[in-house]
ModelCIF file with pLDDT and N, C-alpha, C, O atoms, coordinates in Angstrom:
data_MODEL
#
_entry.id   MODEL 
#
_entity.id                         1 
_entity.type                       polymer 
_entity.pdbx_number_of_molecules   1 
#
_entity_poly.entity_id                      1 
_entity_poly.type                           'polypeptide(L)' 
_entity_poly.nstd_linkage                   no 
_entity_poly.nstd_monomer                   no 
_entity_poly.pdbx_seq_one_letter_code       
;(UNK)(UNK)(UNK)(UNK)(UNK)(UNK)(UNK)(UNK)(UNK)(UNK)(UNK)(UNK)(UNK)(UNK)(UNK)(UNK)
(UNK)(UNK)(UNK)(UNK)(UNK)(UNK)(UNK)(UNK)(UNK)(UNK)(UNK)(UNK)(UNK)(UNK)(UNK)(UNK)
(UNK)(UNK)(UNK)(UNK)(UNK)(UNK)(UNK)(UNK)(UNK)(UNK)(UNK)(UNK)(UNK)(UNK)
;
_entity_poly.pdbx_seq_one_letter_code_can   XXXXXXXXXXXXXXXXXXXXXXXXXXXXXXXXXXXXXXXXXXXXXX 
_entity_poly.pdbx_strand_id                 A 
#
loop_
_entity_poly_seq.entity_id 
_entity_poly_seq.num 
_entity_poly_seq.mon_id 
_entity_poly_seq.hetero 
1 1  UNK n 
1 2  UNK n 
1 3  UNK n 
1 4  UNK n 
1 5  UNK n 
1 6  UNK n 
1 7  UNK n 
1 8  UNK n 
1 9  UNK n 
1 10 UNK n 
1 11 UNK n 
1 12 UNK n 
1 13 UNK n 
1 14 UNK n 
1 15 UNK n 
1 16 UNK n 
1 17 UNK n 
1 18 UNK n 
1 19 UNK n 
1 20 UNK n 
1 21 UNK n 
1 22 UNK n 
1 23 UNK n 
1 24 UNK n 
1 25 UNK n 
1 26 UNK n 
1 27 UNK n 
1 28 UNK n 
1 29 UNK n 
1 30 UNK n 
1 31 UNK n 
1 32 UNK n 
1 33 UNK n 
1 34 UNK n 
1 35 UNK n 
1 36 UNK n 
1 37 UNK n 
1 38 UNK n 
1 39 UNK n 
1 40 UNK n 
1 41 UNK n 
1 42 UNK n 
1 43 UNK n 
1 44 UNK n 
1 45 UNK n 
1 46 UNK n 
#
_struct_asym.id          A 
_struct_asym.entity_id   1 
#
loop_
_ma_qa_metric.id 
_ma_qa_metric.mode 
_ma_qa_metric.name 
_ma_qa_metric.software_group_id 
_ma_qa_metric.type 
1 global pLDDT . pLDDT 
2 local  pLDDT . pLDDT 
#
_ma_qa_metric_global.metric_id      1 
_ma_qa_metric_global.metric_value   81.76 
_ma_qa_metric_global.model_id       1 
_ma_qa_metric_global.ordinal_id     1 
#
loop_
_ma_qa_metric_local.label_asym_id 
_ma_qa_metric_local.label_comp_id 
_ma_qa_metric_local.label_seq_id 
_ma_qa_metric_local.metric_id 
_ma_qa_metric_local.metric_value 
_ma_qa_metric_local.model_id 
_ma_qa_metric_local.ordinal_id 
A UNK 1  2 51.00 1 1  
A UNK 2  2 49.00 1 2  
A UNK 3  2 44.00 1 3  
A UNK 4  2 46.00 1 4  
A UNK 5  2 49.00 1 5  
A UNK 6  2 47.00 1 6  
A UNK 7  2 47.00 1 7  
A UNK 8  2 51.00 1 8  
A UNK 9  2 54.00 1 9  
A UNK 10 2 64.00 1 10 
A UNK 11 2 67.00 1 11 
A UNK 12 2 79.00 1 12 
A UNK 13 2 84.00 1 13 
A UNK 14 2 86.00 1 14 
A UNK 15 2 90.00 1 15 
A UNK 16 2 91.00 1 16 
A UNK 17 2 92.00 1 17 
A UNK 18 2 92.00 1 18 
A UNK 19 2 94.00 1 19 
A UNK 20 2 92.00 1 20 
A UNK 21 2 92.00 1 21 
A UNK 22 2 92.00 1 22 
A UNK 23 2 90.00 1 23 
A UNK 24 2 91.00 1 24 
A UNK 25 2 90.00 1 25 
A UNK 26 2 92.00 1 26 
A UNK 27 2 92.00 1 27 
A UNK 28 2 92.00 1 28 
A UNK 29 2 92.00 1 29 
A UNK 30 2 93.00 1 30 
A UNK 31 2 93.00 1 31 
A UNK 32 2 92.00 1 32 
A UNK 33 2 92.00 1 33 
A UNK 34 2 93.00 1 34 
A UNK 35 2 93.00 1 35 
A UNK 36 2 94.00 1 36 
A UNK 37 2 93.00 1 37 
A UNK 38 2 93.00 1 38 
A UNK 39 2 94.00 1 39 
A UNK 40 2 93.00 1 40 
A UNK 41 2 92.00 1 41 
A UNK 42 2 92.00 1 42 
A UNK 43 2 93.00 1 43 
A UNK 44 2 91.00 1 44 
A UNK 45 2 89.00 1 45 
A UNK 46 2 89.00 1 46 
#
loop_
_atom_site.group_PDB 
_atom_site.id 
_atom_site.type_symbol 
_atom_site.label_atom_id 
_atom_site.label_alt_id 
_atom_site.label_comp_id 
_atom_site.label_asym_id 
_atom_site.label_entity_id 
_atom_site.label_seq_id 
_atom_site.pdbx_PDB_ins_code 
_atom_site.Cartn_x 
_atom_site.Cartn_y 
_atom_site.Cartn_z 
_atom_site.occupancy 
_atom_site.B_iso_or_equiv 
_atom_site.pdbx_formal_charge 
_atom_site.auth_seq_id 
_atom_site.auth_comp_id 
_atom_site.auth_asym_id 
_atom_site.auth_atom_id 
_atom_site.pdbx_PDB_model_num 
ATOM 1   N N  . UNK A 1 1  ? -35.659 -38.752 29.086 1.00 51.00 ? 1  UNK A N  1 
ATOM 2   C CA . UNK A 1 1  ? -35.296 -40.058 28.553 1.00 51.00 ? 1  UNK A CA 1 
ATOM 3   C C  . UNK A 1 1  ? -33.799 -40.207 28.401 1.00 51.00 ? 1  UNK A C  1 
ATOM 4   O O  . UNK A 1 1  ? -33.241 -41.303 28.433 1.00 51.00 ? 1  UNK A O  1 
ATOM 5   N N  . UNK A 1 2  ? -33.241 -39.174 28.251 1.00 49.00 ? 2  UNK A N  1 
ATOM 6   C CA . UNK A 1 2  ? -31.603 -39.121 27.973 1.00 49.00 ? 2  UNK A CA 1 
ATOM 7   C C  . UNK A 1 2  ? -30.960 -39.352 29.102 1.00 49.00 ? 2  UNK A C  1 
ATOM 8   O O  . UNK A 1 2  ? -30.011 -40.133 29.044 1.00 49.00 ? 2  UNK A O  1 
ATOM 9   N N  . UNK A 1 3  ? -31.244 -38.855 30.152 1.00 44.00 ? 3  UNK A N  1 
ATOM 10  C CA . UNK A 1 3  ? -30.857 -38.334 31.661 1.00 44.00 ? 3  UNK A CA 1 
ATOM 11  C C  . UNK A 1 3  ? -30.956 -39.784 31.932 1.00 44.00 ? 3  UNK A C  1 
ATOM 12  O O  . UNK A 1 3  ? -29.844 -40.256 32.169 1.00 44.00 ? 3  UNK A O  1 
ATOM 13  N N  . UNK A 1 4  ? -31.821 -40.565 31.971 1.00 46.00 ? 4  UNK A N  1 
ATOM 14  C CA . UNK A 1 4  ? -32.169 -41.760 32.375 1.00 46.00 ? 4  UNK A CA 1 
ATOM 15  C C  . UNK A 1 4  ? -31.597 -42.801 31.699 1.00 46.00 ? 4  UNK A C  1 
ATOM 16  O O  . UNK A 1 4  ? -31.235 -43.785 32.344 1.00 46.00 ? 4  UNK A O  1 
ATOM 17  N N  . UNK A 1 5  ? -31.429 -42.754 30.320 1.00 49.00 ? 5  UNK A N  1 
ATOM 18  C CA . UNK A 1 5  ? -30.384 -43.502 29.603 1.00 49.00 ? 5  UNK A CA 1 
ATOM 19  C C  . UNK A 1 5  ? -29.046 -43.786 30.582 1.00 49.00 ? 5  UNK A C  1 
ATOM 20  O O  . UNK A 1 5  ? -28.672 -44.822 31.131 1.00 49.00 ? 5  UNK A O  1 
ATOM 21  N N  . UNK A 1 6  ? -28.330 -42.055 30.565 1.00 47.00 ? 6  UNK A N  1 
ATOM 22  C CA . UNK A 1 6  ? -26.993 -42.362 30.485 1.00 47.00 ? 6  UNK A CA 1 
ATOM 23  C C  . UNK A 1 6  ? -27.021 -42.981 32.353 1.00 47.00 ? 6  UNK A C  1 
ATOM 24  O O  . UNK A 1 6  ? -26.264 -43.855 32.776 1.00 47.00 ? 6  UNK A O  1 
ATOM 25  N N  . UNK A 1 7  ? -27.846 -42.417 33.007 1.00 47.00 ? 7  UNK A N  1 
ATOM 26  C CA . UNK A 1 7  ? -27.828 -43.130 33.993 1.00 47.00 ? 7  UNK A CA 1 
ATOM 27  C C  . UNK A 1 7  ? -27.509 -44.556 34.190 1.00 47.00 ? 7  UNK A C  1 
ATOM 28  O O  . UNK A 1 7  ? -26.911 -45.179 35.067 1.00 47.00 ? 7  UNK A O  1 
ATOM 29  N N  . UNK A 1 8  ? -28.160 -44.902 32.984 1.00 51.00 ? 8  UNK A N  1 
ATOM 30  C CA . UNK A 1 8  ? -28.502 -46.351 33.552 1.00 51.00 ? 8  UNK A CA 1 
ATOM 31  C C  . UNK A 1 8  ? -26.820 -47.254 32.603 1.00 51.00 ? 8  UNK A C  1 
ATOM 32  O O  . UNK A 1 8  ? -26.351 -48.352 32.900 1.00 51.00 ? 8  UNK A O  1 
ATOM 33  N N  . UNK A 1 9  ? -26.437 -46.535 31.774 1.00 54.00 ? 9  UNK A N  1 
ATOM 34  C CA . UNK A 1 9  ? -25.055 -46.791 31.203 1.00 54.00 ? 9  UNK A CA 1 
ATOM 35  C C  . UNK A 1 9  ? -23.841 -46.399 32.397 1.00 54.00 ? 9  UNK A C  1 
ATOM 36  O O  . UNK A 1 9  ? -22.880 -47.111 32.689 1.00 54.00 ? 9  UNK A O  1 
ATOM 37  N N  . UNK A 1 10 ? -24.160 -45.161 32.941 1.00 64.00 ? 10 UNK A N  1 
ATOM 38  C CA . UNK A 1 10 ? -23.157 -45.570 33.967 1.00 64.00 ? 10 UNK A CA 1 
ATOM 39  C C  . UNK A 1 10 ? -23.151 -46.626 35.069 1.00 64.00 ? 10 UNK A C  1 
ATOM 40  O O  . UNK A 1 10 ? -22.120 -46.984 35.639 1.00 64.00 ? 10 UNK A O  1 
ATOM 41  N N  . UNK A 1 11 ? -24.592 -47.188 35.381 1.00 67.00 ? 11 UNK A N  1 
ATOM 42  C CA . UNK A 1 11 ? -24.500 -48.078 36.864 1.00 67.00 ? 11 UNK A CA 1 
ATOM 43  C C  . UNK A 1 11 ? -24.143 -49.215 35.763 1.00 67.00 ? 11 UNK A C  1 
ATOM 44  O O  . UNK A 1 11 ? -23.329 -49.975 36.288 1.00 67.00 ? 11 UNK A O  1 
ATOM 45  N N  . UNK A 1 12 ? -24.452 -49.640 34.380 1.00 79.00 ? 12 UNK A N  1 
ATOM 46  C CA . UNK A 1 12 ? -24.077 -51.260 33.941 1.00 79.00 ? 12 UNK A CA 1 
ATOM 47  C C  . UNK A 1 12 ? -22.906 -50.654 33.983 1.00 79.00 ? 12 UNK A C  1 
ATOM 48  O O  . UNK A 1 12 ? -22.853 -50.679 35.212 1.00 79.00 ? 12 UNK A O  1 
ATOM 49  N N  . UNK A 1 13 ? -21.655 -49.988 33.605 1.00 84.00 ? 13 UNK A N  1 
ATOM 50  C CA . UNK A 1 13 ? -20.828 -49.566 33.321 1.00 84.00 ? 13 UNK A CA 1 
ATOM 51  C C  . UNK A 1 13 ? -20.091 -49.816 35.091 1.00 84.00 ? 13 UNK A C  1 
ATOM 52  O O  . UNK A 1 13 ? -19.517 -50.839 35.464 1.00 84.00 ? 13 UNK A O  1 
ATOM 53  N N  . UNK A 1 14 ? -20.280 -48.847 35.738 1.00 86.00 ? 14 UNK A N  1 
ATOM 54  C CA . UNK A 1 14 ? -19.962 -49.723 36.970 1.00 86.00 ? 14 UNK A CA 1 
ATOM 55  C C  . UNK A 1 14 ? -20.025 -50.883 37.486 1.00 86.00 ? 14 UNK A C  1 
ATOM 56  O O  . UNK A 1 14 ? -19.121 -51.128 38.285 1.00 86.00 ? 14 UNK A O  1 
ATOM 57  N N  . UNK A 1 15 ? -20.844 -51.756 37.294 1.00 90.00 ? 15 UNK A N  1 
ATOM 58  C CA . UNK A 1 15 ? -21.290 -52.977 37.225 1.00 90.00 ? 15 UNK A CA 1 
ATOM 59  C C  . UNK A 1 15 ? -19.930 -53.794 36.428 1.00 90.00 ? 15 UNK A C  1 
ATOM 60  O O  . UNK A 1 15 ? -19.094 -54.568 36.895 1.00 90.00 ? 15 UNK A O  1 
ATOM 61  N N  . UNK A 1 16 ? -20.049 -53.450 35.544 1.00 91.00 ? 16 UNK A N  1 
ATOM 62  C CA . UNK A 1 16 ? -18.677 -53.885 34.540 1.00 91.00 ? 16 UNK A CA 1 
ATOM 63  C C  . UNK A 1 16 ? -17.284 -53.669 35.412 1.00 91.00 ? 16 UNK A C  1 
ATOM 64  O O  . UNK A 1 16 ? -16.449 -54.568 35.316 1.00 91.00 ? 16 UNK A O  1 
ATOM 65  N N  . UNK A 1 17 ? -17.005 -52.622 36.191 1.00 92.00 ? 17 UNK A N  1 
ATOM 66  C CA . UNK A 1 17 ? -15.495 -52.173 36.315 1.00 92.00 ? 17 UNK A CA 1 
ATOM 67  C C  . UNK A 1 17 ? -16.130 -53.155 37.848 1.00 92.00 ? 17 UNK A C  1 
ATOM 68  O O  . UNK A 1 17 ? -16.208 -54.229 37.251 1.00 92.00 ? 17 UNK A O  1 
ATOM 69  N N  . UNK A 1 18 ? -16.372 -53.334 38.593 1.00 92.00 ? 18 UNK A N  1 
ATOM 70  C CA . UNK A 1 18 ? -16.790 -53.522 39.835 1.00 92.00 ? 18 UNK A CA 1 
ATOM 71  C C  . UNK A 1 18 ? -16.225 -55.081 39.346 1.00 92.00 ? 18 UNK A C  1 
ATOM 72  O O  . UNK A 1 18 ? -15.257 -55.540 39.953 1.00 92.00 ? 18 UNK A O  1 
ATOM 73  N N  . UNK A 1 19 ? -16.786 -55.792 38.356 1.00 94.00 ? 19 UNK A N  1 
ATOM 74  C CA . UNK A 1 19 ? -16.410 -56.926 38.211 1.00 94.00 ? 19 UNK A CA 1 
ATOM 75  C C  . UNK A 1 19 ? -15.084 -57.530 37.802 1.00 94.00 ? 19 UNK A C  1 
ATOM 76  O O  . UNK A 1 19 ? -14.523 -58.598 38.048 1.00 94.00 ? 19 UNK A O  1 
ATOM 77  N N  . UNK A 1 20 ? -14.743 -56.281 36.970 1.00 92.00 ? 20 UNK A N  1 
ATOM 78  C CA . UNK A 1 20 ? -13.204 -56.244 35.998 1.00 92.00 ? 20 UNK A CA 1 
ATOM 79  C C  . UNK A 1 20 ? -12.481 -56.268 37.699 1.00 92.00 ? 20 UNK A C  1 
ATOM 80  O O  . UNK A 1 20 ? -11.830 -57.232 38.102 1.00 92.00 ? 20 UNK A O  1 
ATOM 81  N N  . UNK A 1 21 ? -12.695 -55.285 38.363 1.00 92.00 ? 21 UNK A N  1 
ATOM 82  C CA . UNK A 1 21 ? -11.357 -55.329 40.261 1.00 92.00 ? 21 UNK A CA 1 
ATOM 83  C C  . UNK A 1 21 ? -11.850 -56.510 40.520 1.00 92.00 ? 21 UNK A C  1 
ATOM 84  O O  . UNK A 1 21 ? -10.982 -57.333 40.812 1.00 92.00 ? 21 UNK A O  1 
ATOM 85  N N  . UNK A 1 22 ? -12.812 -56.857 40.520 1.00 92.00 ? 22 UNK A N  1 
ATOM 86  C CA . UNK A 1 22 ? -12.658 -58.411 41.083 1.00 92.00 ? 22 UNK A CA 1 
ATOM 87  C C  . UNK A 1 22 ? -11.833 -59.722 40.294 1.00 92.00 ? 22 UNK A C  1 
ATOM 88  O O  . UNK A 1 22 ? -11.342 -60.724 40.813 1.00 92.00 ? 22 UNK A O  1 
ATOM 89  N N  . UNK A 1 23 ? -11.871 -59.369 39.034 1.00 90.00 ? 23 UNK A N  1 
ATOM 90  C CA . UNK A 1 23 ? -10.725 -60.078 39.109 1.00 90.00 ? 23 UNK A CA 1 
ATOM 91  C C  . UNK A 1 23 ? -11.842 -61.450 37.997 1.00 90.00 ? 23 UNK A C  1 
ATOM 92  O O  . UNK A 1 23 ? -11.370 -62.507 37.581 1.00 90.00 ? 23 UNK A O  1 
ATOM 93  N N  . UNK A 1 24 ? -13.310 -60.979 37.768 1.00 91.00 ? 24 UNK A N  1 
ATOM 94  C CA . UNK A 1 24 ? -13.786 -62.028 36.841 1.00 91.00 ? 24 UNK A CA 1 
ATOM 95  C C  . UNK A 1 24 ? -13.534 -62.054 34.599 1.00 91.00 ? 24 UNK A C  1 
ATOM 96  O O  . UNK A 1 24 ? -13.510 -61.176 33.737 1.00 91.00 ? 24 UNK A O  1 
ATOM 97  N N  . UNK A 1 25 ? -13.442 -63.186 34.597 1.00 90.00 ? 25 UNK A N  1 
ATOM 98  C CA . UNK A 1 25 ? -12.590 -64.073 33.352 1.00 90.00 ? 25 UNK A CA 1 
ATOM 99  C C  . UNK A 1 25 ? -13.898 -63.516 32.638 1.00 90.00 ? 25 UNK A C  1 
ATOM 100 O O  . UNK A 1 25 ? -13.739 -63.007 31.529 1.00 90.00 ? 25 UNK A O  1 
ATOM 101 N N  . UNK A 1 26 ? -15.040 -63.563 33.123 1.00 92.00 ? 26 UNK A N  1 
ATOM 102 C CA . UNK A 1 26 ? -16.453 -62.897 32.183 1.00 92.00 ? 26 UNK A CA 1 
ATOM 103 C C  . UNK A 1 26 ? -16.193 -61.622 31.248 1.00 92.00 ? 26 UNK A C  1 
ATOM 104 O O  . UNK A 1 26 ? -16.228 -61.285 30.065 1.00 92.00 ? 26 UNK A O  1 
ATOM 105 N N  . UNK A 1 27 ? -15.848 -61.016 32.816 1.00 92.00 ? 27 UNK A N  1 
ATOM 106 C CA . UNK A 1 27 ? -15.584 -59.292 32.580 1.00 92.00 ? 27 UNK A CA 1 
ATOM 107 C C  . UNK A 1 27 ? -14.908 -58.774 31.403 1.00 92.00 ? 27 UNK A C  1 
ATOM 108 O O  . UNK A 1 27 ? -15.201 -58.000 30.492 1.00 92.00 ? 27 UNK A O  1 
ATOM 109 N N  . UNK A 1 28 ? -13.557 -59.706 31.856 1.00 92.00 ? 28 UNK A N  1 
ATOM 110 C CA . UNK A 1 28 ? -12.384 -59.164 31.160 1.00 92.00 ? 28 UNK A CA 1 
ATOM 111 C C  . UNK A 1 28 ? -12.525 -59.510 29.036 1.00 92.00 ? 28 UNK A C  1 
ATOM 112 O O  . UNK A 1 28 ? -12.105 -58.924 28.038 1.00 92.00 ? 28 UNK A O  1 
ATOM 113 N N  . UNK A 1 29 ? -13.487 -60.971 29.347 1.00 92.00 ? 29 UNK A N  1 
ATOM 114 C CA . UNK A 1 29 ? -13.761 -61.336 27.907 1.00 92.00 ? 29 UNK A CA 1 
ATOM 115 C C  . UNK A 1 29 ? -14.624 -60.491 27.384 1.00 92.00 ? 29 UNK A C  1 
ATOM 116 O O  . UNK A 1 29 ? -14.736 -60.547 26.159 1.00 92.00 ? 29 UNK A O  1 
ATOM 117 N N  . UNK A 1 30 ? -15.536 -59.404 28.189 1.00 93.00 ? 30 UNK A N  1 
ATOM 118 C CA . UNK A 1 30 ? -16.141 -58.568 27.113 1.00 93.00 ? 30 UNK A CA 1 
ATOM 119 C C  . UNK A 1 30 ? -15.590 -57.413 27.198 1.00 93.00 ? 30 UNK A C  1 
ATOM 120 O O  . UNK A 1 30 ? -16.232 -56.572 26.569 1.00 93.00 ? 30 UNK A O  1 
ATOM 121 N N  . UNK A 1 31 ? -14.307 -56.850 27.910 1.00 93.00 ? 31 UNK A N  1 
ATOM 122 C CA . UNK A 1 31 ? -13.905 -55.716 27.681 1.00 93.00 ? 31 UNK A CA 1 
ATOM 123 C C  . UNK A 1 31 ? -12.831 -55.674 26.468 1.00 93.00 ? 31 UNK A C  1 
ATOM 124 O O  . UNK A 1 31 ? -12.200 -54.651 26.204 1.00 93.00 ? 31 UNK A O  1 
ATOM 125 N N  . UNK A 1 32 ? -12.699 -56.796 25.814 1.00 92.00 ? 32 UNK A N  1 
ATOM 126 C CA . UNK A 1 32 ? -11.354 -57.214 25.069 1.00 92.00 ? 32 UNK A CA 1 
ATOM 127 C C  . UNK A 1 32 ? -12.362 -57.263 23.719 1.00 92.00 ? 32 UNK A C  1 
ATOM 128 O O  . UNK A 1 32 ? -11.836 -56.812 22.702 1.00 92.00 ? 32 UNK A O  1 
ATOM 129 N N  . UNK A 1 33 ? -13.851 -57.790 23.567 1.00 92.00 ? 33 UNK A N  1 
ATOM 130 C CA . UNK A 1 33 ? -14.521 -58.321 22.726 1.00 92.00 ? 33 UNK A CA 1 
ATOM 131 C C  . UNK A 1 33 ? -15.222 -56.729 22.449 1.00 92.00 ? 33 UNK A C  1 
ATOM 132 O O  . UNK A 1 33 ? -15.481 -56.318 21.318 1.00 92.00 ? 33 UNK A O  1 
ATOM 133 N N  . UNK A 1 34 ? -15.450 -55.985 23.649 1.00 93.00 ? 34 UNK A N  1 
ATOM 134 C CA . UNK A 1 34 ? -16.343 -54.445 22.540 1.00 93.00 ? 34 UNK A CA 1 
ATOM 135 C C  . UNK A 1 34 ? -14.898 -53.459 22.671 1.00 93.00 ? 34 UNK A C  1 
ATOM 136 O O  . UNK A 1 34 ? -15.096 -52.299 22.310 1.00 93.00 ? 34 UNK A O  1 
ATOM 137 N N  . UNK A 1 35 ? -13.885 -53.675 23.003 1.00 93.00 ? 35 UNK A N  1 
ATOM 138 C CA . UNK A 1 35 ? -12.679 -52.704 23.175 1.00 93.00 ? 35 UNK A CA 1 
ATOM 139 C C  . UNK A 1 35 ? -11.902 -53.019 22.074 1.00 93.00 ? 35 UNK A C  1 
ATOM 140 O O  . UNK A 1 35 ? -11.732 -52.173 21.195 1.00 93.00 ? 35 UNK A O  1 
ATOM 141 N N  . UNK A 1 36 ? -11.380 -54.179 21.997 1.00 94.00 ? 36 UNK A N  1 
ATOM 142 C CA . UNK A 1 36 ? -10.177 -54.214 21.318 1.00 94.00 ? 36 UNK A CA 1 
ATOM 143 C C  . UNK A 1 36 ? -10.017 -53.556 20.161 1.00 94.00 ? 36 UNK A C  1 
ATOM 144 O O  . UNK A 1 36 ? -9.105  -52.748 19.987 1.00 94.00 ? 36 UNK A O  1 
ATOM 145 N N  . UNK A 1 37 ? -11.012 -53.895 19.161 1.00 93.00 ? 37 UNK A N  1 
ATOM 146 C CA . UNK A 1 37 ? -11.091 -52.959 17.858 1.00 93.00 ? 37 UNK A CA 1 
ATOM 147 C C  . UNK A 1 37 ? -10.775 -51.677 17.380 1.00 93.00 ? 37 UNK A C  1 
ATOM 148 O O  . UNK A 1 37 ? -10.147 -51.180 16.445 1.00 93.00 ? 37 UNK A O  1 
ATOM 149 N N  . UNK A 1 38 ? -11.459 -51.304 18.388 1.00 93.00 ? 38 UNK A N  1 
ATOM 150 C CA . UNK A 1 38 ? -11.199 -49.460 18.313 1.00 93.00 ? 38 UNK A CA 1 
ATOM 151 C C  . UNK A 1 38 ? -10.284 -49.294 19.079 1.00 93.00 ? 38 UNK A C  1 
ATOM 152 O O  . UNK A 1 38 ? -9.817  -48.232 18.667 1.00 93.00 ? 38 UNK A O  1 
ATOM 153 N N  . UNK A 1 39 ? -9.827  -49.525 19.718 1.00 94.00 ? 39 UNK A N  1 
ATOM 154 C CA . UNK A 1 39 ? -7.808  -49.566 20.804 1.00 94.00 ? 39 UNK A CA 1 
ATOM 155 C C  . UNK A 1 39 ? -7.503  -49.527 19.481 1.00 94.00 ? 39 UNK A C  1 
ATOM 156 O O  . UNK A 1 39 ? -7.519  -48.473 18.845 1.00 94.00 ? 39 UNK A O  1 
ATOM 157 N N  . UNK A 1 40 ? -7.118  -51.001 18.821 1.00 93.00 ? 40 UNK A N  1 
ATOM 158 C CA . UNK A 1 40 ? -6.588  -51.367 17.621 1.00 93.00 ? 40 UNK A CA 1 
ATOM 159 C C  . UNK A 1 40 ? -6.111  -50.385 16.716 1.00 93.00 ? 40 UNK A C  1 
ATOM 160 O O  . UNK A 1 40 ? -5.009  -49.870 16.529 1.00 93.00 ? 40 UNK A O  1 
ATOM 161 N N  . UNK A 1 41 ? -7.809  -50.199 15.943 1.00 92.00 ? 41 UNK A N  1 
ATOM 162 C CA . UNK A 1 41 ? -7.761  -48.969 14.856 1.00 92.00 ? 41 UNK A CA 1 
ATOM 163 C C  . UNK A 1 41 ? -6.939  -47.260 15.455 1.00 92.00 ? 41 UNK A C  1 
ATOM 164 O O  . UNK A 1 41 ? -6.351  -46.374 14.835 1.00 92.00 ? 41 UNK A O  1 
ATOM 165 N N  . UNK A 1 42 ? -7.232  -47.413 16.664 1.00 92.00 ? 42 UNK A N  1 
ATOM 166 C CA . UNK A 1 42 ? -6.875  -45.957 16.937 1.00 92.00 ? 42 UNK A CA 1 
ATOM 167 C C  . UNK A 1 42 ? -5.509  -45.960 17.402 1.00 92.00 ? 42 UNK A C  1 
ATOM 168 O O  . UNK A 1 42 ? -5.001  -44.842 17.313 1.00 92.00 ? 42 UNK A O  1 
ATOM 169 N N  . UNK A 1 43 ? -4.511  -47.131 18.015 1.00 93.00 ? 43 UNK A N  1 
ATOM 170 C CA . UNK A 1 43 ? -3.406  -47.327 17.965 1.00 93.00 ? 43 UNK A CA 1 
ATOM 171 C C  . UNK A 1 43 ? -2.610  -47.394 16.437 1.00 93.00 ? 43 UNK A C  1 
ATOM 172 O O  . UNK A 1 43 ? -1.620  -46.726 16.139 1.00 93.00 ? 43 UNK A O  1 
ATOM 173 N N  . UNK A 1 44 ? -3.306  -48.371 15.566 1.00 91.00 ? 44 UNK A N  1 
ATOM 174 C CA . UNK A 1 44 ? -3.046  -48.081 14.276 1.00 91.00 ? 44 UNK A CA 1 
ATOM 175 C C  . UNK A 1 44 ? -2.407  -47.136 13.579 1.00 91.00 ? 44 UNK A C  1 
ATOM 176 O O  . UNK A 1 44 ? -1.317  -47.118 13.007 1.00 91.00 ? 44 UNK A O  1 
ATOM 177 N N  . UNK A 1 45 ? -3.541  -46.097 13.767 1.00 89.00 ? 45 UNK A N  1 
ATOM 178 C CA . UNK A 1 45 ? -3.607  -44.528 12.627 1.00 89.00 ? 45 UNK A CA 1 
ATOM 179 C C  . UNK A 1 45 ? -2.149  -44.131 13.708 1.00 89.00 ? 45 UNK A C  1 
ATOM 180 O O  . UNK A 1 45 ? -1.263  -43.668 12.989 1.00 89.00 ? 45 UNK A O  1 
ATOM 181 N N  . UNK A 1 46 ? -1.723  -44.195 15.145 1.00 89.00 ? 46 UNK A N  1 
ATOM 182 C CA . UNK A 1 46 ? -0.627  -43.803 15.228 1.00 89.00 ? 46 UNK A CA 1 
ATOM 183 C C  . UNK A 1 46 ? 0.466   -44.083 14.952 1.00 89.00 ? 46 UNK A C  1 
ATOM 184 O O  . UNK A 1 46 ? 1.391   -43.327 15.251 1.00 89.00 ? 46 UNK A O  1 
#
């Protein structure tokens, strides 16, 4: 069940970067919307 999980997190996960090189406004709004925070906080503490 694990094996198959992370599987399936790397192909959406590719799916994601595949779209981010293309260059879509979708993409980029959810890499900013589950990223930014923790960039943030962890830029922060430095």
């Amino acid at each position: 069940g694990n094996m198959a999980s992370a599987i399936a997190v790397r192909g959406e996960e590719a799916s994601i970067v595949a779209e981010l090189k293309a260059g879509s406004e979708e993409a980029y709004n959810w890499l900013i919307a589950h990223y930014h925070q923790p960039i943030y906080s962890l830029v922060y503490r430095i």
